[in-house]
C-alpha atoms as a PDB file:
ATOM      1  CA  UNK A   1      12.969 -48.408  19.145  1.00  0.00           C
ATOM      2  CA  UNK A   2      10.469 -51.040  18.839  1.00  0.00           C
ATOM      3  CA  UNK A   3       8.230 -52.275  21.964  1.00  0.00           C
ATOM      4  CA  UNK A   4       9.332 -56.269  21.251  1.00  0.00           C
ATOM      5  CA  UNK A   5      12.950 -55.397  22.107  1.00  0.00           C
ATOM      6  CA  UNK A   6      11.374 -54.389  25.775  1.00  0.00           C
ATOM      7  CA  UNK A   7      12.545 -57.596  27.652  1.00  0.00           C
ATOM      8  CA  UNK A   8       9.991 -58.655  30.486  1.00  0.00           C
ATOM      9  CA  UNK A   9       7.298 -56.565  28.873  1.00  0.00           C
ATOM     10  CA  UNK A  10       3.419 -57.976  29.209  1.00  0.00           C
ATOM     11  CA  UNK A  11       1.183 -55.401  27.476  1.00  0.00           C
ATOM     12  CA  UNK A  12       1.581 -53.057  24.813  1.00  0.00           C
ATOM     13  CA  UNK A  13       3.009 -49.546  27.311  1.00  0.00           C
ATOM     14  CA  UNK A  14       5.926 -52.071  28.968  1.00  0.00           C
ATOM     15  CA  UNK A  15       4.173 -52.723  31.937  1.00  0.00           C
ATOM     16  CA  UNK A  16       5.468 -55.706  33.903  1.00  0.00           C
ATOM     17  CA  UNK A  17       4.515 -58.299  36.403  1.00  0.00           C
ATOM     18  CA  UNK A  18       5.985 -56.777  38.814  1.00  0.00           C
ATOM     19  CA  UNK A  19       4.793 -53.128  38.112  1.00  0.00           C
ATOM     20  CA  UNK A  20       1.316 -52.734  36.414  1.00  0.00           C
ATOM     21  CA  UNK A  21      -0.638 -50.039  37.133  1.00  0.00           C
ATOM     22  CA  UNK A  22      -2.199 -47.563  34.511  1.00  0.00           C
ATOM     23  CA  UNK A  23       1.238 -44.971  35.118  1.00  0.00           C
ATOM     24  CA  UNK A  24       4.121 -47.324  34.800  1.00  0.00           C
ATOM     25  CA  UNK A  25       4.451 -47.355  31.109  1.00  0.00           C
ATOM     26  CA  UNK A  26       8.323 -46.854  30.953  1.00  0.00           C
ATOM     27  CA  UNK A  27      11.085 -48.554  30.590  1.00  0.00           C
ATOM     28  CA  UNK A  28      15.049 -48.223  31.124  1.00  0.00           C
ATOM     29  CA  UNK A  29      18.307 -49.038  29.215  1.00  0.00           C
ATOM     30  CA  UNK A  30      20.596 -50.876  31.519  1.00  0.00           C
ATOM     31  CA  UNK A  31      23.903 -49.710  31.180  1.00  0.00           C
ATOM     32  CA  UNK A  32      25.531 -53.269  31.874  1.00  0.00           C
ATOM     33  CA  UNK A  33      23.689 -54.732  28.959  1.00  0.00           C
ATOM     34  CA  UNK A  34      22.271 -52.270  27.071  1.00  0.00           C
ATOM     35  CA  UNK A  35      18.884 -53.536  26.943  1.00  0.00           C
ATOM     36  CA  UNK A  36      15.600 -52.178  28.003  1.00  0.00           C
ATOM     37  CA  UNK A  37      13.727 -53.445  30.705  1.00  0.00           C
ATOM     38  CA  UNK A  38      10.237 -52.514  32.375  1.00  0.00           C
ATOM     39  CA  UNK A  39      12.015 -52.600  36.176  1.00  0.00           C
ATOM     40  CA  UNK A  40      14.658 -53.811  37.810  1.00  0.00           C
ATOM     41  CA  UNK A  41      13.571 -56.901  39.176  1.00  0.00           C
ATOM     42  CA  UNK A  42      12.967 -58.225  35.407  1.00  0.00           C
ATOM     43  CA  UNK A  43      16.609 -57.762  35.000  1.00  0.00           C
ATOM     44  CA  UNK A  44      17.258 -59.789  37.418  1.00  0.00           C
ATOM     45  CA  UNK A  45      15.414 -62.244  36.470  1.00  0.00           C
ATOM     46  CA  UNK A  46      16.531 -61.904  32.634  1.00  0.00           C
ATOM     47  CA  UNK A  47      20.627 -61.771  33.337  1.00  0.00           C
ATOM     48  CA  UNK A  48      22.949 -63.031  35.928  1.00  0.00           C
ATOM     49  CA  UNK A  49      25.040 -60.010  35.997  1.00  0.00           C
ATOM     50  CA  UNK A  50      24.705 -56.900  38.532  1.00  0.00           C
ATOM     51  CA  UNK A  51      23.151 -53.629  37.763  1.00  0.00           C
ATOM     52  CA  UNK A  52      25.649 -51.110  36.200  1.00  0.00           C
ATOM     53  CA  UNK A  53      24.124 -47.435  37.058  1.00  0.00           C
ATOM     54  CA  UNK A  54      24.227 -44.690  34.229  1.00  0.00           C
ATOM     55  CA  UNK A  55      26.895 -42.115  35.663  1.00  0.00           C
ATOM     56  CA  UNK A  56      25.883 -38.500  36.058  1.00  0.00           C
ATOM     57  CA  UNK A  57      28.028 -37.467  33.209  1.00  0.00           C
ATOM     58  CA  UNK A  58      26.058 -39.604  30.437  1.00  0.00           C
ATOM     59  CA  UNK A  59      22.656 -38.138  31.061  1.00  0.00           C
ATOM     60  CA  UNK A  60      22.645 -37.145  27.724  1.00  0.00           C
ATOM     61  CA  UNK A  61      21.721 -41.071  26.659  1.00  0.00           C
ATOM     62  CA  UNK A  62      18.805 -42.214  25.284  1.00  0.00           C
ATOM     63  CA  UNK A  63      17.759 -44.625  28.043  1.00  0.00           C
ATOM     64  CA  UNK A  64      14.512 -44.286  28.935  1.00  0.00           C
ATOM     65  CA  UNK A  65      11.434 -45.757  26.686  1.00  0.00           C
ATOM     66  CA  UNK A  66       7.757 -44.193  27.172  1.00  0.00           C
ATOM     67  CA  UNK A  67       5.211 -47.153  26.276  1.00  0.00           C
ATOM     68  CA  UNK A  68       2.394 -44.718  25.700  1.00  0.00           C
ATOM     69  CA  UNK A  69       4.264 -42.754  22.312  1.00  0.00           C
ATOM     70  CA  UNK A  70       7.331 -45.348  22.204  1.00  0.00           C
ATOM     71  CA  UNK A  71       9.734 -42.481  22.001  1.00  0.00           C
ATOM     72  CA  UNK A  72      13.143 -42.723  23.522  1.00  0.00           C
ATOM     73  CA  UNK A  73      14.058 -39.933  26.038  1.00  0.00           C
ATOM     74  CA  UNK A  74      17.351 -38.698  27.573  1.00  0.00           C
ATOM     75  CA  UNK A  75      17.963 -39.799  31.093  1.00  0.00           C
ATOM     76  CA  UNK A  76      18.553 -36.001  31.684  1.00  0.00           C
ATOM     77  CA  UNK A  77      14.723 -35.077  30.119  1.00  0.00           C
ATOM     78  CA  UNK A  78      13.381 -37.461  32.271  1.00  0.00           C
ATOM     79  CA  UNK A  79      15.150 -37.002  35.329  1.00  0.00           C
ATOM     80  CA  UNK A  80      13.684 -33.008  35.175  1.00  0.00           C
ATOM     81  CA  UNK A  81      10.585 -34.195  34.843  1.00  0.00           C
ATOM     82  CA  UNK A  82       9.662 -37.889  36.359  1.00  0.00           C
ATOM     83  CA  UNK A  83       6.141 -38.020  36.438  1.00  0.00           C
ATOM     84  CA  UNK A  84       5.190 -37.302  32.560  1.00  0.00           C
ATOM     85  CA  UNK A  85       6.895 -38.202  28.928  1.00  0.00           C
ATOM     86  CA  UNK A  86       8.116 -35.113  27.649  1.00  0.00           C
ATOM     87  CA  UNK A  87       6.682 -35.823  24.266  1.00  0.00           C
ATOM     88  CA  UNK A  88       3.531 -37.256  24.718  1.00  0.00           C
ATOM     89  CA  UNK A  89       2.571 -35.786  28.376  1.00  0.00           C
ATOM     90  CA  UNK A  90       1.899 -39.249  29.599  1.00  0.00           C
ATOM     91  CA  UNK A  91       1.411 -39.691  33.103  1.00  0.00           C
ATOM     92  CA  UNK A  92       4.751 -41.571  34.473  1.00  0.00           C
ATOM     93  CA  UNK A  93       4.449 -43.489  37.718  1.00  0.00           C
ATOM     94  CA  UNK A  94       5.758 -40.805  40.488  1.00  0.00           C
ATOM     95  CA  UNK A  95       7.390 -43.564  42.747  1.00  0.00           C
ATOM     96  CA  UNK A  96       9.089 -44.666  40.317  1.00  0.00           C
ATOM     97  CA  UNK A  97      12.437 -42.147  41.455  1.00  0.00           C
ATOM     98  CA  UNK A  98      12.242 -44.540  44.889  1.00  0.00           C
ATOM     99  CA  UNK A  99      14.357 -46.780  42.483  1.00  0.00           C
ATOM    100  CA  UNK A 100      16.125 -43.985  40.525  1.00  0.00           C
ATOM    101  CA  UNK A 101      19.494 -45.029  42.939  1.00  0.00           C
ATOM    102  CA  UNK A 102      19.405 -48.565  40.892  1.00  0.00           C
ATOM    103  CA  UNK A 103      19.862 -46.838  37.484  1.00  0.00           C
ATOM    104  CA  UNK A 104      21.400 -43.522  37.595  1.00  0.00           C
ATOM    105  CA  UNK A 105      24.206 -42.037  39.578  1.00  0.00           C
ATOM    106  CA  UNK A 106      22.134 -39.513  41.469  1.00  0.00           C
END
């Protein structure tokens, strides 16, 4: 996975305009399009179709992209652990699961 096929990305980790801080250095495969975005609201402003949610039984896709290592995780290895990438230990933004409802079938 390369870091230019991040759409909505501004730096380097996939931060956004919308989400910048020093922890939110991820970024999710939509399901409807199957292309990664730093947040929501950059989909939305990227397609003109609705949010399809990852359902509980497909966990075991690569869907989520750390910025720091650019490694590819499981929605299930990230969904244990939220807050850090399980292969580099980056620090993930915590409030990030406020929007976890958007992508994944909780």
């Amino acid at each position: 996975m390369n870091i230019q096929n991040v759409i909505g990305s501004i730096d380097d980790e996939t931060r956004c305009k919308h989400y910048q801080s020093e922890v939110d250095r991820i970024a999710i495969k939509f399901k409807c399009c199957n292309t990664y975005f730093p947040c929501y609201e950059c989909h939305q402003e990227h397609t003109e179709h609705e949010i399809e949610r990852w359902n509980k039984d497909e966990r075991h896709h690569e869907a989520i992209f750390c910025g720091a290592c650019h490694s590819e995780l499981t929605i299930e290895t990230y969904l244990n652990n939220p807050s850090v990438c399980a292969n580099c230990l980056a620090p993930f933004n915590r409030h990030c699961r406020n929007h976890h409802h958007l992508y994944f079938e909780l």
